[in-house]
Protein backbone atom coordinates (compact mmCIF):
# COMPACT_ATOMS: atom_id res chain seq x y z
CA UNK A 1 88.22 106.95 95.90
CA UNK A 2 85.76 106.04 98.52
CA UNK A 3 86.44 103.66 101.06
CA UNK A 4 83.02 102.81 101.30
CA UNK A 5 82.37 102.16 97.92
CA UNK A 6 85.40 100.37 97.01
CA UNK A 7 86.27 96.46 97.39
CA UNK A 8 87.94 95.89 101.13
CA UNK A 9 91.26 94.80 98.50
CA UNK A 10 91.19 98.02 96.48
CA UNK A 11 90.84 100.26 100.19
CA UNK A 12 94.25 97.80 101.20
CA UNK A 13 96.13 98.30 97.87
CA UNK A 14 95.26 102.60 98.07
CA UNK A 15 96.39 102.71 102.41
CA UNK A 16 99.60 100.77 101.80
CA UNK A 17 100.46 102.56 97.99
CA UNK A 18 101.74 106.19 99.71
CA UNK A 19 103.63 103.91 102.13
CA UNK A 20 104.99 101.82 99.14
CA UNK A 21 106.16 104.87 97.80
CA UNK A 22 108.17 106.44 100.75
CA UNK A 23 109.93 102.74 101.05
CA UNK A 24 108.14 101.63 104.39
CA UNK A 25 106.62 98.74 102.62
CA UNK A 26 110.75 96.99 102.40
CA UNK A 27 111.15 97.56 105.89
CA UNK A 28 109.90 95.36 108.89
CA UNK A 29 106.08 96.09 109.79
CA UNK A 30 104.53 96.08 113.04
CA UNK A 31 100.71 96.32 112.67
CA UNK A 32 98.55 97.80 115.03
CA UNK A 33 94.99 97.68 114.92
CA UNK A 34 92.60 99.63 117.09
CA UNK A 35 91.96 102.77 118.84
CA UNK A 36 94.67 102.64 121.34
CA UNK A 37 96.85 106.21 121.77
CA UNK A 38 100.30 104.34 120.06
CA UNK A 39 101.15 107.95 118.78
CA UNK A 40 101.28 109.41 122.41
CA UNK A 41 104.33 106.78 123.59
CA UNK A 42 106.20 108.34 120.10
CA UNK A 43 105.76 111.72 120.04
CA UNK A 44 107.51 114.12 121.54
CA UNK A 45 104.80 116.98 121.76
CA UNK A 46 103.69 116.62 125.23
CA UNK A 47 107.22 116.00 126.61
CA UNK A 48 108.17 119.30 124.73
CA UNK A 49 105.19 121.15 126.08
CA UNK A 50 105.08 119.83 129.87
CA UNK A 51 105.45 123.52 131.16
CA UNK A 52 103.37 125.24 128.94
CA UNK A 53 100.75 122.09 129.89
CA UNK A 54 101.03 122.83 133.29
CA UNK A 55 100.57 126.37 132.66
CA UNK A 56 97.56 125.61 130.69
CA UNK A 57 96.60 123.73 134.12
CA UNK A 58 96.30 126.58 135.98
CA UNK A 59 94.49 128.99 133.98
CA UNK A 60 91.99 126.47 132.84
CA UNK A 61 89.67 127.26 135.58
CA UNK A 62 89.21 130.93 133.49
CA UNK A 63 88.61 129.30 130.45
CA UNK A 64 85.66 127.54 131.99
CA UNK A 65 87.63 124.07 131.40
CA UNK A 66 88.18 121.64 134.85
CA UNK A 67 90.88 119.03 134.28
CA UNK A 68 92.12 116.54 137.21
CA UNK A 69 94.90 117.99 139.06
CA UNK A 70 98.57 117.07 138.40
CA UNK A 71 99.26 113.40 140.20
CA UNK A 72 101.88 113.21 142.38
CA UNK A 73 103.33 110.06 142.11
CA UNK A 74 105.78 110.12 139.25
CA UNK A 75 104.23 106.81 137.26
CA UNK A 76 101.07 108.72 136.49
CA UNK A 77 102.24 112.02 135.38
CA UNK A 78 103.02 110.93 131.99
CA UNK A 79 99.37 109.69 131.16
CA UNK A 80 98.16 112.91 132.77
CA UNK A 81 99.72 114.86 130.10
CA UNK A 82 98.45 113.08 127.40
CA UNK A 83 95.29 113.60 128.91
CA UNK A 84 95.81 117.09 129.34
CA UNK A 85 97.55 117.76 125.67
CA UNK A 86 94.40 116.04 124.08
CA UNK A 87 92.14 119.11 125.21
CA UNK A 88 95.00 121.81 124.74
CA UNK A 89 94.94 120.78 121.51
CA UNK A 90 91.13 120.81 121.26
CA UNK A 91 91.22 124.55 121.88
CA UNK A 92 93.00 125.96 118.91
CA UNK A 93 93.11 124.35 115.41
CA UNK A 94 96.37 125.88 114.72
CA UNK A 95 97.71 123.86 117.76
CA UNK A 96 96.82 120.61 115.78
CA UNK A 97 98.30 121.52 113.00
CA UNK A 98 101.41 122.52 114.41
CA UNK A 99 101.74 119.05 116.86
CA UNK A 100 100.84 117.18 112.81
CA UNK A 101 104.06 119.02 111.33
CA UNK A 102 106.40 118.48 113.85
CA UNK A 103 105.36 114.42 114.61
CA UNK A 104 105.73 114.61 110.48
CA UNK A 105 109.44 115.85 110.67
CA UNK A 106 110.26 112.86 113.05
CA UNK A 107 108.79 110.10 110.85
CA UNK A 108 105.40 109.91 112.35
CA UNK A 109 103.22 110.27 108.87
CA UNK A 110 99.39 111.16 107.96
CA UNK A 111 99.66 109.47 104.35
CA UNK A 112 97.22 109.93 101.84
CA UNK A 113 93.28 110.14 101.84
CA UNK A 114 93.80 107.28 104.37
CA UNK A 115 95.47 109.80 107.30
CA UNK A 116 92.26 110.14 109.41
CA UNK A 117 92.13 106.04 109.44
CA UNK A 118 96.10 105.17 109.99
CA UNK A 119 98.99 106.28 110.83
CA UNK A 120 102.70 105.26 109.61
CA UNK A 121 105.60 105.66 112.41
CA UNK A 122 108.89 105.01 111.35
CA UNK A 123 111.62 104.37 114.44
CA UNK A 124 114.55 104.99 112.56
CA UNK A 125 113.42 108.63 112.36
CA UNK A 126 111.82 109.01 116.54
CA UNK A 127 113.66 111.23 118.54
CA UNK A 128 113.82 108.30 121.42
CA UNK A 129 114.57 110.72 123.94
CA UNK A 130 111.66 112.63 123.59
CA UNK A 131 109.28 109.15 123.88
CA UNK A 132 107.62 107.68 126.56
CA UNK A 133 109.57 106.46 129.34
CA UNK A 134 108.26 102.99 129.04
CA UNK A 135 109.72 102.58 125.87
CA UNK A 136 112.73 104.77 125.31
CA UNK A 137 115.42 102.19 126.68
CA UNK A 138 114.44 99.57 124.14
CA UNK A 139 115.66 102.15 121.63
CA UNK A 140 119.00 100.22 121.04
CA UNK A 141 117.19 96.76 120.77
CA UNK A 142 116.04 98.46 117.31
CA UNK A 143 118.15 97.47 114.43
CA UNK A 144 118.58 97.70 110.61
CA UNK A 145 116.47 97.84 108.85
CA UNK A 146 114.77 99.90 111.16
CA UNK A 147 110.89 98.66 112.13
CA UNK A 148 107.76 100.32 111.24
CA UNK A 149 104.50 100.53 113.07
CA UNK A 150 101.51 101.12 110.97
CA UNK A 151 98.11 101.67 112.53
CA UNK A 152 95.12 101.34 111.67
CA UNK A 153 91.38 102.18 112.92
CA UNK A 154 90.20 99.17 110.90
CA UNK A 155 86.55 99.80 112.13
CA UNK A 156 86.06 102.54 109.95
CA UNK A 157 85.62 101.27 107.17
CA UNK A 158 83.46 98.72 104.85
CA UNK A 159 83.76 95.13 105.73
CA UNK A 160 87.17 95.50 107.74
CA UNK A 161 87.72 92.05 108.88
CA UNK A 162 88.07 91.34 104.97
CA UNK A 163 90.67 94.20 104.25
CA UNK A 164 92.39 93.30 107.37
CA UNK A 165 93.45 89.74 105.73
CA UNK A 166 93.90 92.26 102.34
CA UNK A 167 96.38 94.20 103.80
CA UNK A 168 97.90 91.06 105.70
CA UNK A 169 98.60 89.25 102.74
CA UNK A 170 100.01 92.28 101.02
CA UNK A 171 102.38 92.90 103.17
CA UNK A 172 103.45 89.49 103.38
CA UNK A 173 106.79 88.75 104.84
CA UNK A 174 107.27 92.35 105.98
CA UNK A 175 104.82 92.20 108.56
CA UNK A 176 106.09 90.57 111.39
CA UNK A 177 103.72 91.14 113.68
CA UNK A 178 100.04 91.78 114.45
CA UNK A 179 98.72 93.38 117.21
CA UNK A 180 94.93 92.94 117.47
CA UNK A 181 92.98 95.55 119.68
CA UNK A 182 89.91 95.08 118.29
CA UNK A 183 86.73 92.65 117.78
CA UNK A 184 87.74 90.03 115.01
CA UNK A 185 86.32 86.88 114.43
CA UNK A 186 87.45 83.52 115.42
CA UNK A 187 87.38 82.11 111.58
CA UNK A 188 89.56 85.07 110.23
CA UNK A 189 91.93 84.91 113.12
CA UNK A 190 92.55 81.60 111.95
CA UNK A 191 92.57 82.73 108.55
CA UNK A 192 95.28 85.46 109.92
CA UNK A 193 97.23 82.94 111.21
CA UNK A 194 97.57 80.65 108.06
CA UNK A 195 97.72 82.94 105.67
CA UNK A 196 101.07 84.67 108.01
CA UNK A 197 102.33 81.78 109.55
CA UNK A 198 105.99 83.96 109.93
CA UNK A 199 104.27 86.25 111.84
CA UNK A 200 103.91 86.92 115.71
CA UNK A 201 100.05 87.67 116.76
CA UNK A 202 98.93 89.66 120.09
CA UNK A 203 95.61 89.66 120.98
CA UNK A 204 93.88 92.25 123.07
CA UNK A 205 92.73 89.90 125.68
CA UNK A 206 96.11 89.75 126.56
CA UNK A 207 96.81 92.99 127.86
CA UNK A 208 96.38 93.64 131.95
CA UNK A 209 92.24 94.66 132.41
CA UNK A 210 93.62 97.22 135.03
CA UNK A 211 96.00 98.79 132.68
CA UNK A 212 94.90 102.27 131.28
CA UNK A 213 94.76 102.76 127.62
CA UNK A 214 98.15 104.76 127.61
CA UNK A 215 99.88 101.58 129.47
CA UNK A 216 98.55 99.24 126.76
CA UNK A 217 100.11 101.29 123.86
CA UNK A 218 103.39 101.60 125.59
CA UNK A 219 102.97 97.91 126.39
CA UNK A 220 102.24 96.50 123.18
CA UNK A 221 104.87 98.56 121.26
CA UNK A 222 107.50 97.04 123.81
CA UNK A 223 106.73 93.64 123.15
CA UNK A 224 106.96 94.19 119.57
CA UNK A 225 110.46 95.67 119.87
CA UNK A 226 110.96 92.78 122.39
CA UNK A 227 109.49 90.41 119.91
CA UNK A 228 108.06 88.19 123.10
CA UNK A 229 104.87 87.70 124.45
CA UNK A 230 103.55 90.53 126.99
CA UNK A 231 104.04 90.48 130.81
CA UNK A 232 100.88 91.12 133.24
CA UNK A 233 102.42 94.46 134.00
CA UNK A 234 103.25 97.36 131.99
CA UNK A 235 106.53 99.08 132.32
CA UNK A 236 106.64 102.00 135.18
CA UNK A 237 107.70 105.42 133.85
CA UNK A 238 110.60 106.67 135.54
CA UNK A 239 111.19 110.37 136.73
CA UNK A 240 112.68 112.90 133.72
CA UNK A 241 113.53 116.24 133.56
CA UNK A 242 110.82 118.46 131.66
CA UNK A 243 111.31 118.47 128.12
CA UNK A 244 112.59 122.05 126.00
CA UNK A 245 109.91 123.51 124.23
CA UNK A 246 112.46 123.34 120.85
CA UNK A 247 110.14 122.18 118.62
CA UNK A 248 106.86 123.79 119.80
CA UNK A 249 106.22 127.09 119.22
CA UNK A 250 102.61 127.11 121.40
């Protein structure tokens, strides 16, 4: 079914169905919605592949590729990789595909004809140690049953203020909270609010302006593990040993 040509309740009922149907609907639901890199502070692929990254550093000058030298300060190294694994990636399909499989096998899930639109992470299944080191202390904050994020790209489709109050009121008590990283009106903000009074809402204008996009996804899925409102300063990544390739085969 096309989202475009479907009712913004039918698109909500056919995103959340697969979810329904794995059992992350029962659970507690963080949403996220925007265009912010949340899957980068979960997965583990660029802490597994920081050497072959930084080998892919050094030849890039005979691929015809220029990418911003390694920092040295320890705080922005981890952003630099996620910088760097977006065009390693970029150069082989079957790269991709392989970094899809394995964030698959640790709950991280492309459901449905809705996968290019949202995404379905599910912390009881993250390898922690292999997240971002912003958020991988919080780890034993998380308790059962075990959160879920689900994010979603809402501007791609038909009238998405309207599904976003859809999939809202689906969800009902589940969702408890909403992370907003996106243009929404003042009326169905309001509307938000009332219609999931239980629920804790972020807005984007709360995040630092400063702040790179990597720091506001680490930051925003720390205050929902946190459940409290955001500091002014995102947490500093601390220094880590690179990561075994055991799971990448690039």
């Amino acid at each position: 079914m096309s989202f475009d040509s479907s009712t913004p309740d039918a698109v909500a009922r056919n995103i959340l169905l697969p979810a329904a149907e794995l059992g992350l609907l029962y659970r507690p639901i963080h949403l996220l919605v925007g265009k912010l890199p949340w899957r980068e502070s979960v997965s583990p692929y660029t802490r597994d592949l920081t050497i072959t990254l930084d080998q892919f550093v050094s030849s890039a000058p005979s691929l015809g590729l220029t990418l911003p030298a390694k920092p040295k300060e320890i705080d922005e190294q981890e952003n630099w990789y996620y910088q760097v694994a977006q065009v390693f990636t970029q150069q082989a399909p079957q790269r991709l595909k392989e970094r899809h499989q394995v964030e698959q096998t640790l709950g991280i899930h492309r459901l449905a004809a809705s996968s290019s639109q949202s995404l379905w992470i599910d912390s009881k299944r993250i390898d922690w140690s292999a997240t971002d080191t912003r958020i991988s202390d919080l780890s034993p904050k998380l308790t059962n049953p075990y959160p879920v994020w689900f994010i979603l790209n809402a501007q791609n489709f038909a009238d998405p203020e309207i599904m976003l109050l859809h999939i809202a009121q689906k969800l009902g008590a589940s969702l408890r909270s909403f992370t907003l990283c996106s243009a929404l009106s003042e009326v169905n903000r309001a509307a938000l609010q009332t219609q999931n009074g239980q629920s804790l809402f972020y807005w984007d204008h709360e995040s630092p302006e400063d702040a790179t996009d990597y720091d506001k996804a680490a930051q925003t899925l720390a205050r929902t593990i946190l459940g409290e409102r955001p500091t002014q300063k995102a947490p500093t990544p601390q220094a880590r040993n690179t990561g075994p390739m055991f799971r990448i085969k690039a």
